[in-house]
Protein backbone atom coordinates (compact mmCIF):
# COMPACT_ATOMS: atom_id res chain seq x y z
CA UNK A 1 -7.76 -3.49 3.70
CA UNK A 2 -9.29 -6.87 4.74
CA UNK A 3 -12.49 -7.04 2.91
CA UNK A 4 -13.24 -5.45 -0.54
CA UNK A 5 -16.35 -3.72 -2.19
CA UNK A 6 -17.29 -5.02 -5.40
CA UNK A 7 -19.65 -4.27 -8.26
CA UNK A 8 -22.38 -2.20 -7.72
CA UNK A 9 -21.67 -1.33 -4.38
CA UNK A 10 -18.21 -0.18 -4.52
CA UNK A 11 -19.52 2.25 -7.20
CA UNK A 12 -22.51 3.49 -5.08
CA UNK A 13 -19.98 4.02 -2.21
CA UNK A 14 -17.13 5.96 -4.26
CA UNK A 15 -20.33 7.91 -5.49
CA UNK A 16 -20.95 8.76 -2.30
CA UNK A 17 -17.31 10.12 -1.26
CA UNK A 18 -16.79 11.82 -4.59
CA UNK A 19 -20.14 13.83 -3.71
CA UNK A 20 -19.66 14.64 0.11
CA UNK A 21 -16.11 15.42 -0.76
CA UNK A 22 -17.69 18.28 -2.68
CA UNK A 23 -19.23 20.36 0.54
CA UNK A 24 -17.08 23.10 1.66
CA UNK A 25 -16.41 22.29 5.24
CA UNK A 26 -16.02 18.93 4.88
CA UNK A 27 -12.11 17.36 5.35
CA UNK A 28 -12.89 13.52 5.34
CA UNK A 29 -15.04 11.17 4.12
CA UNK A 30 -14.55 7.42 4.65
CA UNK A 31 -16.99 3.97 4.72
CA UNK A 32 -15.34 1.58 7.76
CA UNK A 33 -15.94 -1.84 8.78
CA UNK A 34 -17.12 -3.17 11.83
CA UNK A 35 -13.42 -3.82 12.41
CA UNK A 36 -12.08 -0.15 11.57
CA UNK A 37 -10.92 -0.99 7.82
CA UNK A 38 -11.04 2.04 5.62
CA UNK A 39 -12.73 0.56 2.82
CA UNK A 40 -13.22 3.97 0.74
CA UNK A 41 -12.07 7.04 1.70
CA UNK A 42 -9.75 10.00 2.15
CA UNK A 43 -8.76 13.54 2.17
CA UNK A 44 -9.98 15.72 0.19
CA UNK A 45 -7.60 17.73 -1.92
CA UNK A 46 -5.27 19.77 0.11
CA UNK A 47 -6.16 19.21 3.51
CA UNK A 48 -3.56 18.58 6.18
CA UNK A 49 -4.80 15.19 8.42
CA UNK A 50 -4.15 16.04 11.62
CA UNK A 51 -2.88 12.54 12.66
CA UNK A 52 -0.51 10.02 11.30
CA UNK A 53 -2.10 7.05 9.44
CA UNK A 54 -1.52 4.59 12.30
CA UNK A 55 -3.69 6.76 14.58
CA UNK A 56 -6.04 7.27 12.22
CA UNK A 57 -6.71 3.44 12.17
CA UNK A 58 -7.16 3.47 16.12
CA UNK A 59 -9.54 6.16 15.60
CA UNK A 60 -11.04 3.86 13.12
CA UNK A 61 -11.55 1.32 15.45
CA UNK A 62 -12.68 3.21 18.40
CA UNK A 63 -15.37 4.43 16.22
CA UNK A 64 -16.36 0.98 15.02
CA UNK A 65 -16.53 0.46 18.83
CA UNK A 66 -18.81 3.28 19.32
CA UNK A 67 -21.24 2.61 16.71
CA UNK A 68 -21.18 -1.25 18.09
CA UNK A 69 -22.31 -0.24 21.44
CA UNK A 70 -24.53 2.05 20.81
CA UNK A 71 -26.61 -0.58 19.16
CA UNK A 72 -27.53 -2.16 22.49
CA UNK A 73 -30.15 0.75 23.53
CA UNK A 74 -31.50 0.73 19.91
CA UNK A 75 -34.58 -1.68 21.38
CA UNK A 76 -35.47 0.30 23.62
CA UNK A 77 -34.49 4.37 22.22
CA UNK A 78 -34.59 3.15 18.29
CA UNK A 79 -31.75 3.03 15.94
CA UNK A 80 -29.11 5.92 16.26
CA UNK A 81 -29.22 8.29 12.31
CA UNK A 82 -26.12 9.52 13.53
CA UNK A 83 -23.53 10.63 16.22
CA UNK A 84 -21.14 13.84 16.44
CA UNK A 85 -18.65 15.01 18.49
CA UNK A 86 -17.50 18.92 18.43
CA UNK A 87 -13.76 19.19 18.99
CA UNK A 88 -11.64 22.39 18.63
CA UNK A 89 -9.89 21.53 15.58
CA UNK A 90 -12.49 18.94 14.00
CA UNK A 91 -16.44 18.10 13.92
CA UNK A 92 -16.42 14.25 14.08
CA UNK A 93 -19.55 12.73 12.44
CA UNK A 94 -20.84 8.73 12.16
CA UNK A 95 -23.55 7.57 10.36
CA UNK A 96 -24.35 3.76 11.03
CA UNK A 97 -25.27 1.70 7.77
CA UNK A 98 -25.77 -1.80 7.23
CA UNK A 99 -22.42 -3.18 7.60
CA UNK A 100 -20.44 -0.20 7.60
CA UNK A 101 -19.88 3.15 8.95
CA UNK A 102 -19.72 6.62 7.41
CA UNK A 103 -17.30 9.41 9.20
CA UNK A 104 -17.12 12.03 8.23
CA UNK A 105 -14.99 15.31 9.41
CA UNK A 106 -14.88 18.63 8.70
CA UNK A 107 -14.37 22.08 9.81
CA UNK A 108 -14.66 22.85 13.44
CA UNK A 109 -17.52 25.76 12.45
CA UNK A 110 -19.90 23.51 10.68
CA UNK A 111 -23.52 23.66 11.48
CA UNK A 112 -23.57 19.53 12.69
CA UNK A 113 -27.47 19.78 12.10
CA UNK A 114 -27.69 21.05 8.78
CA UNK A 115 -24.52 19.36 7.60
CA UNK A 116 -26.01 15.90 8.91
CA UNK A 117 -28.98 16.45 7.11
CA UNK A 118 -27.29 17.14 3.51
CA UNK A 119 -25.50 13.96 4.22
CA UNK A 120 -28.08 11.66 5.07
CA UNK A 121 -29.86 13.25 2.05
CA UNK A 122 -26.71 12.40 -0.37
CA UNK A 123 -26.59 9.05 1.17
CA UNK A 124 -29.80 8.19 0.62
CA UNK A 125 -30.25 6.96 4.59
């Protein structure tokens, strides 16, 4: 982990996890850098990841790069309040903050709509 979160915003953050952590269908929960750190995050309780921790870091990334270009139509579309992708094992969700990222997986039988909604809710975004 190359950069830290102190003080106030570390517990805000680990607030945050705790919380979404708590939903049902949810599997995952982690704040990323722009550089695809984890800074906070992890399983929750009993769930199997489905890859090894040094492909989870390359999916880290690749989301960072995502988010990143995405940012170039936000001029002329607006800012993106968050992304998801529908696989058959996972839901895959991103939610852009100041100077991190929020992804978030869960169960492939979520509703994304309603799900994305309680988050941004939680997170206060």
């Amino acid at each position: 982990m190359t950069q830290l979160i102190r003080g106030f915003e570390h517990q805000k953050y680990q607030r945050i996890y705790e919380e979404l952590l708590k939903e049902p269908k949810i599997r995952f929960v982690g704040f990323v850098d722009y550089m695809g750190n984890l800074l906070i995050g992890g399983f929750k309780k009993g769930v199997t990841p489905l890859k090894e921790e040094s492909e989870r870091h390359k999916i880290f990334l690749e989301v960072a790069l995502r988010v990143r270009t995405r940012e170039d139509f936000d001029y002329n579309v607006g800012p993106v309040k968050y992304a998801a992708s529908r696989r058959t094992k996972i839901v895959m969700m991103t939610f852009p903050l100041k100077n991190k990222i929020l992804l978030v997986s869960s169960e492939p039988d979520v509703e994304i709509d309603t799900m994305a909604k309680k988050i941004i809710t939680i997170c206060g975004i």
